[in-house]
N, C-alpha and C. Protein backbone atom coordinates (compact mmCIF):
# COMPACT_ATOMS: atom_id res chain seq x y z
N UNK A 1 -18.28 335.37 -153.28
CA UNK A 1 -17.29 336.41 -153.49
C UNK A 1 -15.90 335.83 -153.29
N UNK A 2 -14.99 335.56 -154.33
CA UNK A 2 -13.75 335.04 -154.45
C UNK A 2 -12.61 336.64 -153.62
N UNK A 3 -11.44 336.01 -152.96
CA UNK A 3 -10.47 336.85 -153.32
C UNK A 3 -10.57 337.67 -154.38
N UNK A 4 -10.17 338.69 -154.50
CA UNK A 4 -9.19 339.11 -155.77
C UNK A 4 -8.06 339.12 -156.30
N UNK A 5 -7.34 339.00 -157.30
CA UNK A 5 -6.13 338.58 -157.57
C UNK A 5 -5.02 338.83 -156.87
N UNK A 6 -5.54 340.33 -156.60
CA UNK A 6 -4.16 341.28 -155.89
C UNK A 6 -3.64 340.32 -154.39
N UNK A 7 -5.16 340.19 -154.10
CA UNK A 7 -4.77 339.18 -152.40
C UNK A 7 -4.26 337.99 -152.19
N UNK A 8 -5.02 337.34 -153.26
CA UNK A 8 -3.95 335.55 -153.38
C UNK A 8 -2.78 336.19 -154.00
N UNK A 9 -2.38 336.96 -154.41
CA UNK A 9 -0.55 337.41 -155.05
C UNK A 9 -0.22 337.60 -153.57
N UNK A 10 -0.75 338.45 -152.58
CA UNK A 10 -0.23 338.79 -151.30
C UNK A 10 0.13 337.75 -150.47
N UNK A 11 -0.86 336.71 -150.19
CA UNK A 11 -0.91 335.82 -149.66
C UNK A 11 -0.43 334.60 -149.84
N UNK A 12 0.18 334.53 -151.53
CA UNK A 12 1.08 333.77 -152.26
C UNK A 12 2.42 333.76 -151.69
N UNK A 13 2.82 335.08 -151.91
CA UNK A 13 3.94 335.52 -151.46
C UNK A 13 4.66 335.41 -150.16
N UNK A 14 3.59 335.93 -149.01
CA UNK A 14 4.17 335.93 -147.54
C UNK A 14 3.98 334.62 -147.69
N UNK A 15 3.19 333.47 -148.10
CA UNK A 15 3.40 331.94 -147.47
C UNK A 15 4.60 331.75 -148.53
N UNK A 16 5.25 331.72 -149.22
CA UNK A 16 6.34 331.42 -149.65
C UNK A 16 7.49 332.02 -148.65
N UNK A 17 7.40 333.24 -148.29
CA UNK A 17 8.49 333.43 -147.68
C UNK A 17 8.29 333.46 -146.26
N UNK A 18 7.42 332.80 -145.52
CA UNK A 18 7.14 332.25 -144.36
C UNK A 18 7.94 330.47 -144.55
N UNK A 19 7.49 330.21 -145.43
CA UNK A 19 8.33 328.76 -145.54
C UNK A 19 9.58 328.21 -145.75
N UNK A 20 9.67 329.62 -146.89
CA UNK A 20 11.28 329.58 -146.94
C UNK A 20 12.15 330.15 -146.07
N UNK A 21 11.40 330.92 -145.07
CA UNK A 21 12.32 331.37 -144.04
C UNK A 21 12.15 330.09 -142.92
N UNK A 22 11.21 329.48 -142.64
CA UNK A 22 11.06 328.64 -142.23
C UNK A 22 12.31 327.13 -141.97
N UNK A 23 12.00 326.75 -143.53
CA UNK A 23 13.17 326.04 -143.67
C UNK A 23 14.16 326.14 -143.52
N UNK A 24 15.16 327.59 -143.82
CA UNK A 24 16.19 327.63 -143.23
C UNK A 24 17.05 327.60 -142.09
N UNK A 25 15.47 328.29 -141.08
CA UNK A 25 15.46 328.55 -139.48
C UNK A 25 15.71 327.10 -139.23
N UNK A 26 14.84 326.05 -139.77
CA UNK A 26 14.71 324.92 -138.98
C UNK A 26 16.24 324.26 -139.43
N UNK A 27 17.17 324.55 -140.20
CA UNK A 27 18.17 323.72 -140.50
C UNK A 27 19.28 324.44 -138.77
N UNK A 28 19.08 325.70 -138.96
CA UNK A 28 20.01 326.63 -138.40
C UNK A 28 19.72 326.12 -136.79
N UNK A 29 18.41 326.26 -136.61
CA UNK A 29 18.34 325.72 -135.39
C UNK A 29 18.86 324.25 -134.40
N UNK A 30 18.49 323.20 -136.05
CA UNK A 30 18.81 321.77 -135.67
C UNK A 30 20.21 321.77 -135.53
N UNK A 31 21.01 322.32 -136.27
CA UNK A 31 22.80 322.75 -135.66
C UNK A 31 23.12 323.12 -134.92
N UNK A 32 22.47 324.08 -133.88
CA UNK A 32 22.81 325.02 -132.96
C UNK A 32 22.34 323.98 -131.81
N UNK A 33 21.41 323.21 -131.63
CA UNK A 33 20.86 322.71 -130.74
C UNK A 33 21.53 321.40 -130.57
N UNK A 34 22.00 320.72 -131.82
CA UNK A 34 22.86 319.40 -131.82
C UNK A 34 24.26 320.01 -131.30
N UNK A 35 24.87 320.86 -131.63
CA UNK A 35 26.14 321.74 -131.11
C UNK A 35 25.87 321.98 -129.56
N UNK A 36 24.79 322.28 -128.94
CA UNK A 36 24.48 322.58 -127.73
C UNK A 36 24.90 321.06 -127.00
N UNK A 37 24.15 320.31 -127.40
CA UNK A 37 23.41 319.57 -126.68
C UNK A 37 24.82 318.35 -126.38
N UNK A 38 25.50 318.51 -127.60
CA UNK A 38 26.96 317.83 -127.84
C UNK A 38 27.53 318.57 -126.67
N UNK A 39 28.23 319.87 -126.25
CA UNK A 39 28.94 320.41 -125.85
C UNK A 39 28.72 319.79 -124.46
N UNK A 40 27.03 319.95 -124.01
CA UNK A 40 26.55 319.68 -122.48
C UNK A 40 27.36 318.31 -122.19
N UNK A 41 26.57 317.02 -123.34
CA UNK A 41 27.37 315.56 -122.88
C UNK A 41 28.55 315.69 -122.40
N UNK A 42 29.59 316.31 -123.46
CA UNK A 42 30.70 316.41 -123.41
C UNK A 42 31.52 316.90 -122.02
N UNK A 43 30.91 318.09 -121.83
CA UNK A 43 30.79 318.64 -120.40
C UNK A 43 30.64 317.68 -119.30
N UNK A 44 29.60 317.38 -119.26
CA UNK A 44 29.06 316.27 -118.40
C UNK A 44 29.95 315.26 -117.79
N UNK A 45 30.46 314.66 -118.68
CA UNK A 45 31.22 313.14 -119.10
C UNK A 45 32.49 313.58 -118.42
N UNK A 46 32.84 315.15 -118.29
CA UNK A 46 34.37 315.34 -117.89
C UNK A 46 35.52 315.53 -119.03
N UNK A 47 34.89 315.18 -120.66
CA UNK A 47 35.78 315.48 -121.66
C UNK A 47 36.32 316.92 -122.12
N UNK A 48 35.44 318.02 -121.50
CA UNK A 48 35.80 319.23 -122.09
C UNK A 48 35.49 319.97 -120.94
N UNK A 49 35.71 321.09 -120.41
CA UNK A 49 35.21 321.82 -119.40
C UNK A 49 35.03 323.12 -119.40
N UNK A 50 33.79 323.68 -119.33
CA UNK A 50 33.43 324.74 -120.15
C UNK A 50 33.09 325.69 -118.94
N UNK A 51 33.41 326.81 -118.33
CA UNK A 51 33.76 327.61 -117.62
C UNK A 51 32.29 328.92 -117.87
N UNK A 52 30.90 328.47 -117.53
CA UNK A 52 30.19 328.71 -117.62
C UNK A 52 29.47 330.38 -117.00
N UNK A 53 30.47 330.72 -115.99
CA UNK A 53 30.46 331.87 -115.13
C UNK A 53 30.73 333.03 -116.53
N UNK A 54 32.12 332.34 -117.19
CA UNK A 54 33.13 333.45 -117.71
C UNK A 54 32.14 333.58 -119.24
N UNK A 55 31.43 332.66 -119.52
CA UNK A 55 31.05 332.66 -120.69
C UNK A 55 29.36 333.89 -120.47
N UNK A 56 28.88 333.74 -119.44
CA UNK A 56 27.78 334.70 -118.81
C UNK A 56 28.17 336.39 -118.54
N UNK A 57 29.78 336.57 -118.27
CA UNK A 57 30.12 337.91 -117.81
C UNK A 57 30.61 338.16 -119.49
N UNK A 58 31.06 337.31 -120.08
CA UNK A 58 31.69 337.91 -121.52
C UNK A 58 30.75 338.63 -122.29
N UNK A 59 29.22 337.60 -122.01
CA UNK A 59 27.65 338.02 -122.60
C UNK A 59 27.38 339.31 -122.34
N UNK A 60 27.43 339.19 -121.01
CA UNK A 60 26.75 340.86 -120.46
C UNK A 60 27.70 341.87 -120.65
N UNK A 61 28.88 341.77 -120.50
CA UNK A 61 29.91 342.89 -121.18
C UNK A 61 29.78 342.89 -122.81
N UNK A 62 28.98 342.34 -123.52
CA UNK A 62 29.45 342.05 -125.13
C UNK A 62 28.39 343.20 -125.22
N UNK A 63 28.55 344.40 -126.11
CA UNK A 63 27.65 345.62 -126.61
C UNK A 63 26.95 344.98 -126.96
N UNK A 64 27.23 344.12 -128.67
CA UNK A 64 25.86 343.46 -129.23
C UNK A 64 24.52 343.47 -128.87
N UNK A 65 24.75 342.60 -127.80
CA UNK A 65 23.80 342.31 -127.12
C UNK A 65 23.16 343.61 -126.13
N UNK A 66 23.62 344.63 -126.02
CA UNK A 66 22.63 345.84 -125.38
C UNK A 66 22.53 346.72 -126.31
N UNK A 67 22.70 346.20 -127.65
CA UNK A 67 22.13 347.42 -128.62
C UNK A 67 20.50 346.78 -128.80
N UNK A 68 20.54 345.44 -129.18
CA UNK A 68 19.27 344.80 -129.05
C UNK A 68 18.34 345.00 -128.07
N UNK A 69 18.55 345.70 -126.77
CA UNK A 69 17.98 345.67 -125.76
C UNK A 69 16.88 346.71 -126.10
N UNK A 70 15.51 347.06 -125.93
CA UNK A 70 14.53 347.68 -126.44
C UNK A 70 14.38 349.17 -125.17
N UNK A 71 14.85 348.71 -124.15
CA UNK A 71 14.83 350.26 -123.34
C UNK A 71 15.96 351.12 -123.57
N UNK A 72 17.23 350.55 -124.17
CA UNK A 72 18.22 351.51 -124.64
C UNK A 72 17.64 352.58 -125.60
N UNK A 73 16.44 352.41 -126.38
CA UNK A 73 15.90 353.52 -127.25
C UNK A 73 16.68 352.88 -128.45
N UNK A 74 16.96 351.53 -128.77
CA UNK A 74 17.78 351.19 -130.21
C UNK A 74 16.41 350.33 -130.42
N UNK A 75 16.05 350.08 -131.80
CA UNK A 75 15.56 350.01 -132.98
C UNK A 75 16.07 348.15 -133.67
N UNK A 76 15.08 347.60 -133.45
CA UNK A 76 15.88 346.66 -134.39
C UNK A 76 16.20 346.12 -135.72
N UNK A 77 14.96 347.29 -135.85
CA UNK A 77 14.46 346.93 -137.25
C UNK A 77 15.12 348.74 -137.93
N UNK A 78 15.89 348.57 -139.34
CA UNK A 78 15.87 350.38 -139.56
C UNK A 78 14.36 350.55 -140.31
N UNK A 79 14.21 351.28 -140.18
CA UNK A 79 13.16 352.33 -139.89
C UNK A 79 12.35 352.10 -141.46
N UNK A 80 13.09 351.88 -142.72
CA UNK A 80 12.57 351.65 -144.50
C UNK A 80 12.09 350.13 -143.81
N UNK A 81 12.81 349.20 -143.34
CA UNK A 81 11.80 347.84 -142.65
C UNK A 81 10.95 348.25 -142.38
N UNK A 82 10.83 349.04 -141.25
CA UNK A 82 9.32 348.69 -140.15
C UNK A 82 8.54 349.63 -141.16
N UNK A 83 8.64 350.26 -142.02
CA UNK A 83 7.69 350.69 -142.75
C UNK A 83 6.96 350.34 -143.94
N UNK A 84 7.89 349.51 -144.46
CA UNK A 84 7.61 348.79 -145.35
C UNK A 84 6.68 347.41 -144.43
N UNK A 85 7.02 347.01 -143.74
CA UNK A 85 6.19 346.15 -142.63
C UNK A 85 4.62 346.37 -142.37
N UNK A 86 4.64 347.48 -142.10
CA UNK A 86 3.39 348.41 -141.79
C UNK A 86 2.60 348.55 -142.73
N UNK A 87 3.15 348.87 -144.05
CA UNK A 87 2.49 348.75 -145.53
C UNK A 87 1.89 347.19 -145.42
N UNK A 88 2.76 346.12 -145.42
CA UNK A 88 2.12 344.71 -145.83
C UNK A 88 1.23 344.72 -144.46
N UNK A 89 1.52 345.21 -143.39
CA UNK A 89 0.23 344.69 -142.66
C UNK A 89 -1.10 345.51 -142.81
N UNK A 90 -0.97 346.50 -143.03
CA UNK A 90 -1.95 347.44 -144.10
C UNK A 90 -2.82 346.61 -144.26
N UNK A 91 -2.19 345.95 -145.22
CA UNK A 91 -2.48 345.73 -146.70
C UNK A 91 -3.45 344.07 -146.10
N UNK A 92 -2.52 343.43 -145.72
CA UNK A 92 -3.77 342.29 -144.67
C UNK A 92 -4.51 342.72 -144.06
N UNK A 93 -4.44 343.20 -143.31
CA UNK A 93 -5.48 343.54 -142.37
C UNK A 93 -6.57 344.19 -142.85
N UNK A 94 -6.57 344.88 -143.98
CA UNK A 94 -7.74 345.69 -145.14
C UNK A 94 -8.33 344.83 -146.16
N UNK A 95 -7.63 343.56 -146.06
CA UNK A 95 -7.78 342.61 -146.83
C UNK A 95 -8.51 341.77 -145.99
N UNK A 96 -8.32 341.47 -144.77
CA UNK A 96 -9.40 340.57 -143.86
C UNK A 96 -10.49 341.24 -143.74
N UNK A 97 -10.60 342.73 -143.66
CA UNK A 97 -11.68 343.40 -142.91
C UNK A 97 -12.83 343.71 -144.04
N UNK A 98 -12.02 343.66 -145.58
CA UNK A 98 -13.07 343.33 -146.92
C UNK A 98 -13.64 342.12 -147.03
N UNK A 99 -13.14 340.65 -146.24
CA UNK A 99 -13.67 339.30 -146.70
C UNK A 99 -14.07 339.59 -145.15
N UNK A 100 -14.78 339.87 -144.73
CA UNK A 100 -15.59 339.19 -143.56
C UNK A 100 -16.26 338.47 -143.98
N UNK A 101 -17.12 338.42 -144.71
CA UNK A 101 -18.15 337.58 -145.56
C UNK A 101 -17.72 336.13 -145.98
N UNK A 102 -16.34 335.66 -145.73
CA UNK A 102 -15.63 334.40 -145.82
C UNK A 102 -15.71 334.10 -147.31
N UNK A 103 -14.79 333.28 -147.26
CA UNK A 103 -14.70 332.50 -149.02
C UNK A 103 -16.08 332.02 -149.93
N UNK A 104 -16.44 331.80 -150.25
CA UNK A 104 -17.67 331.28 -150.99
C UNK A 104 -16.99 330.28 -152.40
């Protein structure tokens, strides 16, 4: 018993955009972390001096960051996402629970 078309299209798809989100993450990250990691030496060495207290109280006063917070009752996702979300996991998960029987 093969897939059916509809499921390798499903499964086509999220691994494309698992990868391509992928790749981008991994560029975004390798910048952020070479930027980090630069700043620390730099720090370190005595060339720059980065005031680490003020940069922690600016954080916790910055809203941004407590709208994200999940006990405020805020949402991170709007609401046409997480439902549309719910559809594709549907849609796998009805799709695993038809191939129990594994690939052949």
């Amino acid at each position: 018993t093969d897939l059916p078309i509809d499921n390798m299209v499903i499964f086509g798809g999220i691994g494309f955009m698992v990868g391509y989100a992928g790749c981008k993450l991994k560029k975004v990250l390798i910048t952020v972390g070479l930027l980090g990691a630069t700043l620390m030496v730099l720090n370190h060495n005595g060339y720059i001096a980065i005031n680490w207290g003020k940069i922690q109280r600016d954080m916790a006063g910055n809203n941004s960051f407590r709208i994200l917070k999940p006990e405020n009752g805020m949402q991170l996702l709007p609401p046409r996402v997480q439902e549309a979300i719910s559809r594709v996991v549907g849609v796998v998960t009805s799709a695993f629970e038809n191939n129990k029987g594994g690939l052949s």
